[in-house]
N, C-alpha and C. Protein backbone atom coordinates (compact mmCIF):
# COMPACT_ATOMS: atom_id res chain seq x y z
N UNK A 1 75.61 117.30 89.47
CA UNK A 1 75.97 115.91 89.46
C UNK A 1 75.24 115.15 90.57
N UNK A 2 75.33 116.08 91.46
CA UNK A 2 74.40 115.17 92.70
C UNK A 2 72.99 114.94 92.30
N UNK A 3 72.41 115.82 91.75
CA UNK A 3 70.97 115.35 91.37
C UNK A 3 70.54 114.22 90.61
N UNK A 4 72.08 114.42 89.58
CA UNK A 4 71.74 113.29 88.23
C UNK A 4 72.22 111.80 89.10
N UNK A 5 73.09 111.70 90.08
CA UNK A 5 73.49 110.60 90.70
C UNK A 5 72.07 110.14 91.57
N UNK A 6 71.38 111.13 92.14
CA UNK A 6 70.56 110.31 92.94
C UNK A 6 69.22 109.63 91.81
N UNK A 7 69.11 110.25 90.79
CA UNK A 7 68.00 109.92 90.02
C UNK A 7 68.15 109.07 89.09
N UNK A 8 69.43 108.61 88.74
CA UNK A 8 69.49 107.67 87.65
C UNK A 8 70.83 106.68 88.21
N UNK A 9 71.51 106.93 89.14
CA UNK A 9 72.59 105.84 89.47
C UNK A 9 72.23 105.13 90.74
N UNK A 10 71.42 105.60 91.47
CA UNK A 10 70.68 105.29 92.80
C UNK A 10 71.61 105.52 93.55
N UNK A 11 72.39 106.44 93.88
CA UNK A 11 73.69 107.12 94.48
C UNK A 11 72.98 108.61 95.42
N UNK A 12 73.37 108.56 96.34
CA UNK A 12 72.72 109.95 97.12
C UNK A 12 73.96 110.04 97.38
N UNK A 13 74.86 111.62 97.00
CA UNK A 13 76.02 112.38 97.26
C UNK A 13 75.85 113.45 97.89
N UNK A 14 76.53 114.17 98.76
CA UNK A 14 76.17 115.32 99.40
C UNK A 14 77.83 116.22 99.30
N UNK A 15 77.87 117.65 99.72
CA UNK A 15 78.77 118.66 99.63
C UNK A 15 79.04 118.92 101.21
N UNK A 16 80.09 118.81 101.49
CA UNK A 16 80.54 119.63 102.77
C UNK A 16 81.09 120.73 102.92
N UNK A 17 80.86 121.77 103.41
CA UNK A 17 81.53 123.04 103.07
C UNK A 17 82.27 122.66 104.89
N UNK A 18 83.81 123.01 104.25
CA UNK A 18 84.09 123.41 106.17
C UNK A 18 84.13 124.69 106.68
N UNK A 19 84.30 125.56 105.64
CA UNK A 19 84.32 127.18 106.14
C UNK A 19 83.96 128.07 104.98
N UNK A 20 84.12 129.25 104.95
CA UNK A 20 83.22 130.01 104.48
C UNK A 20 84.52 130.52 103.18
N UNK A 21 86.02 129.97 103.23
CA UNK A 21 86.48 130.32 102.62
C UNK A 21 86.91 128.98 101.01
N UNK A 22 86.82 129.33 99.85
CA UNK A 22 85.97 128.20 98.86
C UNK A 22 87.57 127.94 98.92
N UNK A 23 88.48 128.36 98.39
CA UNK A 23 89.70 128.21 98.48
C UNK A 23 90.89 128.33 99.25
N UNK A 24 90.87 127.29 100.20
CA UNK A 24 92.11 128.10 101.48
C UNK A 24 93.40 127.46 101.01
N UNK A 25 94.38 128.25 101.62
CA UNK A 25 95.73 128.21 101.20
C UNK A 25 95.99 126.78 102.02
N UNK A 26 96.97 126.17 101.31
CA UNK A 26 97.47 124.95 101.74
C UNK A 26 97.93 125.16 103.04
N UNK A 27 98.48 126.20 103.67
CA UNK A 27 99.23 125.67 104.67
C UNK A 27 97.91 125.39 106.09
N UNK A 28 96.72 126.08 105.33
CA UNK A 28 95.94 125.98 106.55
C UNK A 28 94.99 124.28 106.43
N UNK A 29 95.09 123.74 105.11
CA UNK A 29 94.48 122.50 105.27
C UNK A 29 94.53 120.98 105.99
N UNK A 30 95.55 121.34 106.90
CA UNK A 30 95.80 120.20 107.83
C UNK A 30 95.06 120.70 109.08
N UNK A 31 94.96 122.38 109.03
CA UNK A 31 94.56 122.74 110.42
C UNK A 31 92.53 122.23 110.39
N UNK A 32 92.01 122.74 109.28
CA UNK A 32 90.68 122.49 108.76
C UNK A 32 90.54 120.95 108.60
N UNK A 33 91.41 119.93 108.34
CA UNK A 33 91.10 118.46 108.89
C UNK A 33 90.87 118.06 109.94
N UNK A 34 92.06 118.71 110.75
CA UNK A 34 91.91 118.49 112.41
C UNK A 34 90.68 119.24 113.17
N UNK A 35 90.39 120.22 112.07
CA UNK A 35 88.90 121.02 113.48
C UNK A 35 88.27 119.83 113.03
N UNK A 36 87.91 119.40 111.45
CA UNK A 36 86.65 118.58 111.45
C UNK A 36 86.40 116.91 111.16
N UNK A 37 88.01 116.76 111.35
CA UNK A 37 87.75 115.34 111.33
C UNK A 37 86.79 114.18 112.43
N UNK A 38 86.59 114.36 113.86
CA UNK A 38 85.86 114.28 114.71
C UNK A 38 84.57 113.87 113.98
N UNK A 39 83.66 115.74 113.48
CA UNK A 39 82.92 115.37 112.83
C UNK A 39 82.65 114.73 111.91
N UNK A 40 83.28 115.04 110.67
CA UNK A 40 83.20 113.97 109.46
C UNK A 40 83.14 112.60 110.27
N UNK A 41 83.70 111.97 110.81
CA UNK A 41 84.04 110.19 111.17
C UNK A 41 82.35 110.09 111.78
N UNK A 42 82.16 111.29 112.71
CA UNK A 42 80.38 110.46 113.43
C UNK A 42 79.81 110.66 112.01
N UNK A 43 79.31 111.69 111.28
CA UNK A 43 78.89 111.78 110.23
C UNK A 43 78.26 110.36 109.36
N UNK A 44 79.62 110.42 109.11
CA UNK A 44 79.76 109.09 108.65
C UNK A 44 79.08 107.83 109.28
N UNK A 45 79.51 107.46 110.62
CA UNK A 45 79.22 106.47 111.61
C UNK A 45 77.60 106.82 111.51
N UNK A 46 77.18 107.68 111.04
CA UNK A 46 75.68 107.44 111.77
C UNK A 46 75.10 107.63 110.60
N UNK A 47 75.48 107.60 109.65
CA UNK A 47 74.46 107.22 107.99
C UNK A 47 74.81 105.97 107.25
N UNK A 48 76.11 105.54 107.71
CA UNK A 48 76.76 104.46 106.41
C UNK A 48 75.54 103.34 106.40
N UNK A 49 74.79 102.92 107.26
CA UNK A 49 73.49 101.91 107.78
C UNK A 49 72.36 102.35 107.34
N UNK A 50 71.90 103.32 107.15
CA UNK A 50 70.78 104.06 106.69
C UNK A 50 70.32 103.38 105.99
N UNK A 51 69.11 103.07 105.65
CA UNK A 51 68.50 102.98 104.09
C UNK A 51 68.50 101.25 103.73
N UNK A 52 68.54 100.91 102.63
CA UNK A 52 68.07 99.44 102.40
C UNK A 52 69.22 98.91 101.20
N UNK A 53 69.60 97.59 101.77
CA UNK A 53 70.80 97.41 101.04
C UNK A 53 70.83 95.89 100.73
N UNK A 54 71.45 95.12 100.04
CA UNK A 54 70.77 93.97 99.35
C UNK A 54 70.88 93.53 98.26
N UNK A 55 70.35 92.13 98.11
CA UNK A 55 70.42 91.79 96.88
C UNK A 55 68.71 91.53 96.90
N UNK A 56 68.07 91.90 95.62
CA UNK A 56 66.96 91.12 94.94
C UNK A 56 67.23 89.86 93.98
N UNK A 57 66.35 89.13 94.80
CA UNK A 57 65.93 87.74 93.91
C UNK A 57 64.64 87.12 93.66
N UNK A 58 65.03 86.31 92.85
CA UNK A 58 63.51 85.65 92.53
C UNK A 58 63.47 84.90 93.81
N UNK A 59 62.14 84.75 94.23
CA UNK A 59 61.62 83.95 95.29
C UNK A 59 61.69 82.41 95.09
N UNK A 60 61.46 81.95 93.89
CA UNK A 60 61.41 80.53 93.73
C UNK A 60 63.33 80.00 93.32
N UNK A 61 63.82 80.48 92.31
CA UNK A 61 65.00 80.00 92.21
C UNK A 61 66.27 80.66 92.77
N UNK A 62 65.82 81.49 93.43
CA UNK A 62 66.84 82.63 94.32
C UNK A 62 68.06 83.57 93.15
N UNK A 63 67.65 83.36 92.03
CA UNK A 63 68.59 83.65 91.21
C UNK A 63 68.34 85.32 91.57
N UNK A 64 69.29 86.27 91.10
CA UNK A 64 69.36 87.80 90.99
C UNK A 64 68.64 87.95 89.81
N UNK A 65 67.42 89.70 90.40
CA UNK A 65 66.95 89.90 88.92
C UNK A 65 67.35 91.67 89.06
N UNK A 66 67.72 91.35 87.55
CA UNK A 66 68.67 93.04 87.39
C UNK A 66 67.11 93.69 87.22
N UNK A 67 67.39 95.02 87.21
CA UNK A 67 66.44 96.12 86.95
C UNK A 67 65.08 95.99 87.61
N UNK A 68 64.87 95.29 88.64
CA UNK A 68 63.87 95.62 89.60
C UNK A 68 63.39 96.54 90.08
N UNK A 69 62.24 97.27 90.35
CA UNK A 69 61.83 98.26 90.41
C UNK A 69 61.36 97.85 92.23
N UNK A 70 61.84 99.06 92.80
CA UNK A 70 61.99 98.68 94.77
C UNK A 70 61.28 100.25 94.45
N UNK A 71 59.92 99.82 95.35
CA UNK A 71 59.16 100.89 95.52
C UNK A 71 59.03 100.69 97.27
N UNK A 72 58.99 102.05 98.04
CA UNK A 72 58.87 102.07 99.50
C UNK A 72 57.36 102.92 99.84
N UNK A 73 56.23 102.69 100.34
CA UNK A 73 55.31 103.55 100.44
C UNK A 73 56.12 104.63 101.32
N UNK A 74 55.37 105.50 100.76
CA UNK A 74 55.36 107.39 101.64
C UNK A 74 56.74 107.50 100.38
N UNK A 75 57.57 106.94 100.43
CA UNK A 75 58.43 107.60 99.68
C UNK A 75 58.55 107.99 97.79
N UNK A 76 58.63 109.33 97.69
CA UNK A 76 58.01 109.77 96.20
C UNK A 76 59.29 109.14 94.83
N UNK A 77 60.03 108.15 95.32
CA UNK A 77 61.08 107.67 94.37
C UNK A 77 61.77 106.59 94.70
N UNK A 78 61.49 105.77 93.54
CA UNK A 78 61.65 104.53 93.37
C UNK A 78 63.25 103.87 93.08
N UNK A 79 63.78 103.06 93.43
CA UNK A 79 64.87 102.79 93.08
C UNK A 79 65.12 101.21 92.44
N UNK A 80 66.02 101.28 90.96
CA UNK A 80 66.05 100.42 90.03
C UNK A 80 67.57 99.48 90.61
N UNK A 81 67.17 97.99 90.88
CA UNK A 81 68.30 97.32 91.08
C UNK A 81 69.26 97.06 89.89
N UNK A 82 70.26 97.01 90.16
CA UNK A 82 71.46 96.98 89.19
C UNK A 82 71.65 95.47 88.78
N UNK A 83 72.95 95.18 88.39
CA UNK A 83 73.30 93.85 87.75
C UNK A 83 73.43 93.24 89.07
């Protein structure tokens, strides 16, 4: 799903693993918030800005144009503006 989100919804999703166990028992999931909540919040704090965000418009009547094609040199993928 993450692949198909970054290539056709213009969505970049990522997986966090907190430990090595895929299924932990409930009583330990408050303890596994508290080791990594800290992290998760900078995490967060230091990507939510990243990247390019916006509206496209026409230059002359400022109106919005859907499906614009936003190309960045060096970078190998293009991203399509929405409605």
């Amino acid at each position: 799903m993450q692949d198909y989100n970054y290539v056709w919804a213009n969505c970049f999703e990522i997986t966090l693993e907190l430990s090595c166990c895929k299924y932990p028992p409930t009583s330990e999931l408050q303890q596994e918030w508290e080791n990594n909540r800290d992290s998760l919040l900078a995490f967060i704090e230091q990507v939510v800005h990243i990247g390019v965000k916006g509206f496209v418009r026409d230059a002359v009547t400022g109106a919005g144009l859907e499906n614009a094609t936003i190309v960045v040199a060096g970078i190998a993928h293009n991203i399509t503006a929405g409605k």
